[in-house]
C-alpha atoms as a PDB file:
ATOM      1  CA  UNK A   1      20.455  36.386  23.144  1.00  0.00           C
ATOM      2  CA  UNK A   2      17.620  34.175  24.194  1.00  0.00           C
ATOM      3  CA  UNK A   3      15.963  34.559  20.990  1.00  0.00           C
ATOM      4  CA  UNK A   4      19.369  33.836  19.118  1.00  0.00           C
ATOM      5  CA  UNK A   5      19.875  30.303  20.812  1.00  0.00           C
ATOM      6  CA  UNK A   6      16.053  29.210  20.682  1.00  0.00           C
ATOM      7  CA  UNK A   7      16.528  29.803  16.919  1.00  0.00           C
ATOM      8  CA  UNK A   8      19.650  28.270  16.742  1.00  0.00           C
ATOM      9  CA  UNK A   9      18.142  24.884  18.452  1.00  0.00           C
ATOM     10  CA  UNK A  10      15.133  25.100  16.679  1.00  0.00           C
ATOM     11  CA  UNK A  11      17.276  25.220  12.929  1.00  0.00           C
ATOM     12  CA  UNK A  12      19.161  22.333  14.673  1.00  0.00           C
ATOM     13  CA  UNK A  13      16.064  20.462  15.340  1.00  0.00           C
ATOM     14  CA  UNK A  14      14.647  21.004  11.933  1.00  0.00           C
ATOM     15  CA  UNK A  15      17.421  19.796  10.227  1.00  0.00           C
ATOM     16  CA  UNK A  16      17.439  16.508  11.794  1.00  0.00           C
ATOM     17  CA  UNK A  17      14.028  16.174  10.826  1.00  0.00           C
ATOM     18  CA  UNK A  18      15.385  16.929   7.122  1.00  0.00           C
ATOM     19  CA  UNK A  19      18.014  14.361   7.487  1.00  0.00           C
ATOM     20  CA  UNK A  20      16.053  12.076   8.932  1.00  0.00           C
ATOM     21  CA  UNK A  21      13.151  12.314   6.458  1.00  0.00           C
ATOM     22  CA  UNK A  22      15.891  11.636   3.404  1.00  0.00           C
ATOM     23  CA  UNK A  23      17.500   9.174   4.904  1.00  0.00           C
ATOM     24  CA  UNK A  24      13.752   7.008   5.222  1.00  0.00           C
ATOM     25  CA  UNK A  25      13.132   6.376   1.766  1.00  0.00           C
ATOM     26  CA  UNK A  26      16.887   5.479   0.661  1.00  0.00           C
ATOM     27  CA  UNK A  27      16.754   2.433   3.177  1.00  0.00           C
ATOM     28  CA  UNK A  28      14.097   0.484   1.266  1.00  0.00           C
ATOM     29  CA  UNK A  29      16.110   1.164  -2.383  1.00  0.00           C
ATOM     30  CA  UNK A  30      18.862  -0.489  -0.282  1.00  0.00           C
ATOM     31  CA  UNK A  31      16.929  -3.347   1.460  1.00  0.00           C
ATOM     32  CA  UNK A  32      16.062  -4.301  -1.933  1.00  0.00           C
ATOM     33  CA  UNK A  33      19.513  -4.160  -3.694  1.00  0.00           C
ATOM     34  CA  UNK A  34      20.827  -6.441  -0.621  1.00  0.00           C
ATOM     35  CA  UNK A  35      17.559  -8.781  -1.570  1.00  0.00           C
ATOM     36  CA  UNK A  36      18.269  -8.774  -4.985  1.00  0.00           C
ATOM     37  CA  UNK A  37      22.195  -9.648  -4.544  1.00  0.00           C
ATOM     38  CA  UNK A  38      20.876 -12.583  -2.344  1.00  0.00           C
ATOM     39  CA  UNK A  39      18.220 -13.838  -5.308  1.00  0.00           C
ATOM     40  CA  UNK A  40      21.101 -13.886  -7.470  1.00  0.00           C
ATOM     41  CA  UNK A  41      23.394 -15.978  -5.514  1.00  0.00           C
ATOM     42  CA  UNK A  42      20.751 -18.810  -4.276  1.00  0.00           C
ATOM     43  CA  UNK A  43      21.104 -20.317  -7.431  1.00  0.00           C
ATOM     44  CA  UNK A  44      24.903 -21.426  -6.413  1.00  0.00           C
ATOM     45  CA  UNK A  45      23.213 -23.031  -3.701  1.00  0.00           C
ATOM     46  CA  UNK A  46      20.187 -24.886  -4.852  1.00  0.00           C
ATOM     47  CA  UNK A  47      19.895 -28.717  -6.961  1.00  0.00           C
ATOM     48  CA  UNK A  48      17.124 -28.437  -9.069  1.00  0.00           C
ATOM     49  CA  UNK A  49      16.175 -31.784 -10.433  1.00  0.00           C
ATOM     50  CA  UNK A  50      16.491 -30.860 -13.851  1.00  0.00           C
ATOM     51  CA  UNK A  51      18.569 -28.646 -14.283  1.00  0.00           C
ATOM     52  CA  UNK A  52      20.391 -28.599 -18.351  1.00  0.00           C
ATOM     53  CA  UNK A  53      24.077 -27.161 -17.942  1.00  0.00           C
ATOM     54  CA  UNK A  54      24.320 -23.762 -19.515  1.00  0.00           C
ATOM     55  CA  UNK A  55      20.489 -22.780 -19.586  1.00  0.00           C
ATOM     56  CA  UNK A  56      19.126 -20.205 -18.099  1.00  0.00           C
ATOM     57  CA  UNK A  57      18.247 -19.777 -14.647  1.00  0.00           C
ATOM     58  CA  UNK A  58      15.263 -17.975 -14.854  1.00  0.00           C
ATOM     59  CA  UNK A  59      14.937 -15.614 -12.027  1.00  0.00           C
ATOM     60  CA  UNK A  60      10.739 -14.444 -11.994  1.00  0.00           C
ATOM     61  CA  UNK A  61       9.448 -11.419  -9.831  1.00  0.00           C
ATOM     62  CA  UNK A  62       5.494 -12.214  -9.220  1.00  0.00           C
ATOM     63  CA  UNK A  63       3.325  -9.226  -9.010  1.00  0.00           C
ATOM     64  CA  UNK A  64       4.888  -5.754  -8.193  1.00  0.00           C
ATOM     65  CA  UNK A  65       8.447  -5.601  -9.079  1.00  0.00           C
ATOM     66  CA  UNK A  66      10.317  -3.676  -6.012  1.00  0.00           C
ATOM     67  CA  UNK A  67      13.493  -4.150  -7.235  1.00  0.00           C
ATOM     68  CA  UNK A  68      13.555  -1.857 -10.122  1.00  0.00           C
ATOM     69  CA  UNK A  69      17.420  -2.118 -12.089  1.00  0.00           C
ATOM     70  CA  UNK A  70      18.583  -3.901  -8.870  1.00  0.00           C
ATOM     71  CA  UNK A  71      17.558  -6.959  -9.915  1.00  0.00           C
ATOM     72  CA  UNK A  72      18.573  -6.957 -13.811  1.00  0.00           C
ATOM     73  CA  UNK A  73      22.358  -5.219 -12.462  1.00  0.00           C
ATOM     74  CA  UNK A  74      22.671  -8.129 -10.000  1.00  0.00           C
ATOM     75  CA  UNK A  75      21.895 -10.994 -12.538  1.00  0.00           C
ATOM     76  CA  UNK A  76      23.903  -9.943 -15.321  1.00  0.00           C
ATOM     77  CA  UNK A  77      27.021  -9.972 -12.430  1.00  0.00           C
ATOM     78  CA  UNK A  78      25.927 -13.862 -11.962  1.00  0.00           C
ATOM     79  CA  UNK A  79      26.231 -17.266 -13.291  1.00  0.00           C
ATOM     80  CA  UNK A  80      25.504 -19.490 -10.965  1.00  0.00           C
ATOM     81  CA  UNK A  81      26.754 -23.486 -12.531  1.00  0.00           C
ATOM     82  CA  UNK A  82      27.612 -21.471 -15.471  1.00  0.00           C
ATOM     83  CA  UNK A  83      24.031 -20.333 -16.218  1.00  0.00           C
ATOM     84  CA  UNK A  84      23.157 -17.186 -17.068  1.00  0.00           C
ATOM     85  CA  UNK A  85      20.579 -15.488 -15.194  1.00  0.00           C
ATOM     86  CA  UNK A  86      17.060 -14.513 -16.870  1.00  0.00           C
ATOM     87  CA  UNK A  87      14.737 -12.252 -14.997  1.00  0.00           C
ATOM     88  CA  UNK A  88      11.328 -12.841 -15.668  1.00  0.00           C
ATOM     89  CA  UNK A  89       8.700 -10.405 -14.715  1.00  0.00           C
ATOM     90  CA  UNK A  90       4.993 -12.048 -14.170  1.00  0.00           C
ATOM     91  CA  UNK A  91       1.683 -11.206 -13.323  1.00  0.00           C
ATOM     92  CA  UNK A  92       0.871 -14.132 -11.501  1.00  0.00           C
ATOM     93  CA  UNK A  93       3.045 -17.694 -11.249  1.00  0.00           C
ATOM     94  CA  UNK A  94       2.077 -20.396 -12.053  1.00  0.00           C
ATOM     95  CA  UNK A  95       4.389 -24.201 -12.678  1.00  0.00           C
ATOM     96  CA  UNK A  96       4.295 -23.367 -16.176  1.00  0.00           C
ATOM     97  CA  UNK A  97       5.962 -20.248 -16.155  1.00  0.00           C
ATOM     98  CA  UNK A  98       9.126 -21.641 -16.311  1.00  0.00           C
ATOM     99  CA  UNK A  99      10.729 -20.121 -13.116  1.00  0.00           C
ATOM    100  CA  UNK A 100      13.891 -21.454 -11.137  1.00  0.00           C
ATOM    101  CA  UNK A 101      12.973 -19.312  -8.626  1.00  0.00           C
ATOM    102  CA  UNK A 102      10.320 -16.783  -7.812  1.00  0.00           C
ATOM    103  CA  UNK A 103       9.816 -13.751  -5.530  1.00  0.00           C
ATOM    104  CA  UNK A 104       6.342 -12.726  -4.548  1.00  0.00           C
ATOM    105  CA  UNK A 105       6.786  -9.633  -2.393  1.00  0.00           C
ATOM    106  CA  UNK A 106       4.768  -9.523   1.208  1.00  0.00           C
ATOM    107  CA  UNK A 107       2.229  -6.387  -0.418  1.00  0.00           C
ATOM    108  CA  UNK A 108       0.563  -9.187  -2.715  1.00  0.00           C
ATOM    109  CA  UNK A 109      -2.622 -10.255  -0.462  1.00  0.00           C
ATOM    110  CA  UNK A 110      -2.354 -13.324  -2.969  1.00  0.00           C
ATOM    111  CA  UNK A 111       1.609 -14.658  -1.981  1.00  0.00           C
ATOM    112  CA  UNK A 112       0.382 -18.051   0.244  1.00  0.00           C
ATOM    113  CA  UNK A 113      -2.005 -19.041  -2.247  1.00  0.00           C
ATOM    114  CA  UNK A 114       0.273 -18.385  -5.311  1.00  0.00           C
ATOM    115  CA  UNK A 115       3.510 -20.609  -3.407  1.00  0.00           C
ATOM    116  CA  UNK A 116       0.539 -23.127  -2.353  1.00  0.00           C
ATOM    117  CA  UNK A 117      -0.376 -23.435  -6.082  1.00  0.00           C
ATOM    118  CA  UNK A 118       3.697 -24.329  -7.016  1.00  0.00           C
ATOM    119  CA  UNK A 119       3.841 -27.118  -4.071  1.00  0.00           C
ATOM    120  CA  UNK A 120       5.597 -29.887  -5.659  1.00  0.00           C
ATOM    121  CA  UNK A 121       7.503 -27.793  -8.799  1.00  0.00           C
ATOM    122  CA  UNK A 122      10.685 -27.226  -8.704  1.00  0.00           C
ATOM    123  CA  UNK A 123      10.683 -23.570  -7.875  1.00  0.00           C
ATOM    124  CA  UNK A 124      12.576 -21.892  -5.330  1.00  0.00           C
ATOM    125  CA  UNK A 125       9.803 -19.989  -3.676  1.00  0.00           C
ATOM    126  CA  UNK A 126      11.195 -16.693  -2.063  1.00  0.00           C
ATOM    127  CA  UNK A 127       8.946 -13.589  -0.213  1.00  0.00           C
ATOM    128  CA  UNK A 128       9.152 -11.253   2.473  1.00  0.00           C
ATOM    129  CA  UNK A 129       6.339 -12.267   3.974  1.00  0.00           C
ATOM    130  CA  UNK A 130       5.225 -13.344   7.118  1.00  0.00           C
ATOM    131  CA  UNK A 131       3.967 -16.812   6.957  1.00  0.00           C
ATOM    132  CA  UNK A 132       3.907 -17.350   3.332  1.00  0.00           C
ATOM    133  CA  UNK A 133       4.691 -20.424   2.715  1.00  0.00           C
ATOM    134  CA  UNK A 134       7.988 -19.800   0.474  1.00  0.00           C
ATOM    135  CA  UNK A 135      11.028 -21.917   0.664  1.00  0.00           C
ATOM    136  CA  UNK A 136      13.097 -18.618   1.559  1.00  0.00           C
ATOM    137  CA  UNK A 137      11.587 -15.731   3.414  1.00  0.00           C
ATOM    138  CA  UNK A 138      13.313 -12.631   3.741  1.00  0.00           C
ATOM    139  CA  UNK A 139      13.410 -10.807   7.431  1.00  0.00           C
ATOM    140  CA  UNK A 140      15.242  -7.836   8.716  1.00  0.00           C
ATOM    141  CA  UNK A 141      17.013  -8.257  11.474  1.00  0.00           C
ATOM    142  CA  UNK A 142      19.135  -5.763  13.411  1.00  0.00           C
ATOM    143  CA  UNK A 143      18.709  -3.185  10.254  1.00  0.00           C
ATOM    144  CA  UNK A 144      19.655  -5.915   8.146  1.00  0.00           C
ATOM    145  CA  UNK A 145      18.653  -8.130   5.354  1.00  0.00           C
ATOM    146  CA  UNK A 146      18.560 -11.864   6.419  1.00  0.00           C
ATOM    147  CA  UNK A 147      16.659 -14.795   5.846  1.00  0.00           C
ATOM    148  CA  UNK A 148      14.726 -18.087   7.003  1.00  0.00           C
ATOM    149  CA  UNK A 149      14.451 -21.445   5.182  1.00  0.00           C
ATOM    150  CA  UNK A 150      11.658 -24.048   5.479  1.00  0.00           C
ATOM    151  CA  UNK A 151      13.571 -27.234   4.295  1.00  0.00           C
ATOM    152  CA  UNK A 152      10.458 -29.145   4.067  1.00  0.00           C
ATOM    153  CA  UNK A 153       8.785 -26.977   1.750  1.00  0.00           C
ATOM    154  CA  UNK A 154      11.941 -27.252  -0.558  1.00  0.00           C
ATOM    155  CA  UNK A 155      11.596 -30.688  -0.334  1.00  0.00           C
ATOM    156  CA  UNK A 156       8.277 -31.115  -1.393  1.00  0.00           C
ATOM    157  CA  UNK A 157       9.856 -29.033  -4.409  1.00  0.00           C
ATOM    158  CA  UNK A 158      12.204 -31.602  -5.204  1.00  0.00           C
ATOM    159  CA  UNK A 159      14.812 -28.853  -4.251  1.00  0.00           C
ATOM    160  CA  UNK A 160      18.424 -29.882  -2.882  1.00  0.00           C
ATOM    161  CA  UNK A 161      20.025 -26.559  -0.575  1.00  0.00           C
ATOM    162  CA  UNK A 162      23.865 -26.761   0.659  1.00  0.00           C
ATOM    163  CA  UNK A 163      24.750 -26.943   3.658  1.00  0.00           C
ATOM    164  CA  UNK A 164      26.810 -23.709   2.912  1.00  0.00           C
ATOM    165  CA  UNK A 165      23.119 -22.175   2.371  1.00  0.00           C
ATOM    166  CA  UNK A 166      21.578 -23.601   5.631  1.00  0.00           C
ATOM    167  CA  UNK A 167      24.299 -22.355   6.953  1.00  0.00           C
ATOM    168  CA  UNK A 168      23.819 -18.722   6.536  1.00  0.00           C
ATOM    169  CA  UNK A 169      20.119 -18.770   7.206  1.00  0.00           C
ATOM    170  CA  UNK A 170      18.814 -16.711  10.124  1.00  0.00           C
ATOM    171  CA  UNK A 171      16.552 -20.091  10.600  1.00  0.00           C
ATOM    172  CA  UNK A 172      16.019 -23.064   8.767  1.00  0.00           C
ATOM    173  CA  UNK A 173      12.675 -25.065   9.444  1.00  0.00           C
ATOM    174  CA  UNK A 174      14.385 -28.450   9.647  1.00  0.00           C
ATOM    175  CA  UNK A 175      12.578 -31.647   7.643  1.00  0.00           C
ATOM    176  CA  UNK A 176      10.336 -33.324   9.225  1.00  0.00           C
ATOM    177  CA  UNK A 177      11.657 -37.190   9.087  1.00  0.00           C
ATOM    178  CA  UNK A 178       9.422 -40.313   8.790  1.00  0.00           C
END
């Protein structure tokens, strides 16, 4: 009988482990199509200087794409102003590329010097990393996908955010004032 219920708690124990292990990798797939829903619908929430009604907003991905068909499913749901969304893949960023805005993930060793090199263009910057420099920077949170806003950087980017935007940040890196 002994036997029997040792081998009953050890299946039990093993089958967490199962569990557990499966349910790992489907959190990222997620974290990512809650990122890209939130690239998507920035673009409601951001004046860009020069902005021409009804052209694309072109949404760029810098470096490894993690989103996969996240990304392209979210956009083609969007139009933020009435433009249609673009996704861009890129290499590398720079002000020509024509971005709206840009995500660099936090993997590229390259992010702070890439959203240095777009100071003053009016590109939302967006990352998940630490310290990068980006307008937007994703966090997790309580198992969930938030984020943090520097309002000066956007400002040096000529960027206008709502209120309704500020609003919903985790926090928001006030401007400085003169």
């Amino acid at each position: 009988m002994a036997i029997l219920i040792r081998s009953v708690h050890m299946l039990r124990i093993a089958c967490a482990l199962v569990l557990a292990s499966a349910a790992a990798p489907a959190a990222e797939p997620l974290e990512y199509a809650v990122k890209a829903a939130y690239l998507t619908k920035f673009g409601i929430y951001v004046e860009w200087p020069d902005a021409s009604p009804g052209s694309p907003l072109n949404l760029c991905v810098a470096g490894e794409d993690p989103f996969g068909k996240a990304l392209d499913s979210a956009a083609a749901s969007q139009q933020p102003g009435n433009r249609p969304i673009a996704v861009k893949r890129l290499k590398t960023a720079t002000p020509e590329s024509g971005c709206n805005i840009l995500f660099i993930g936090g993997a590229d060793p390259a992010t702070p010097q890439v959203i240095d090199s777009l100071r003053g263009s009016p590109i939302l910057t967006v990352s998940d990393a630490r310290d990068s420099g980006a307008i937007v920077n994703f966090v997790i949170k309580d198992n969930r996908v938030r984020f943090e806003i520097d309002e000066t950087a956007a400002e040096q980017n000529n960027l206008v955010l709502s209120s309704k935007l500020l609003g919903l940040a985790l926090n928001v890196k006030p401007r400085q004032q003169p």
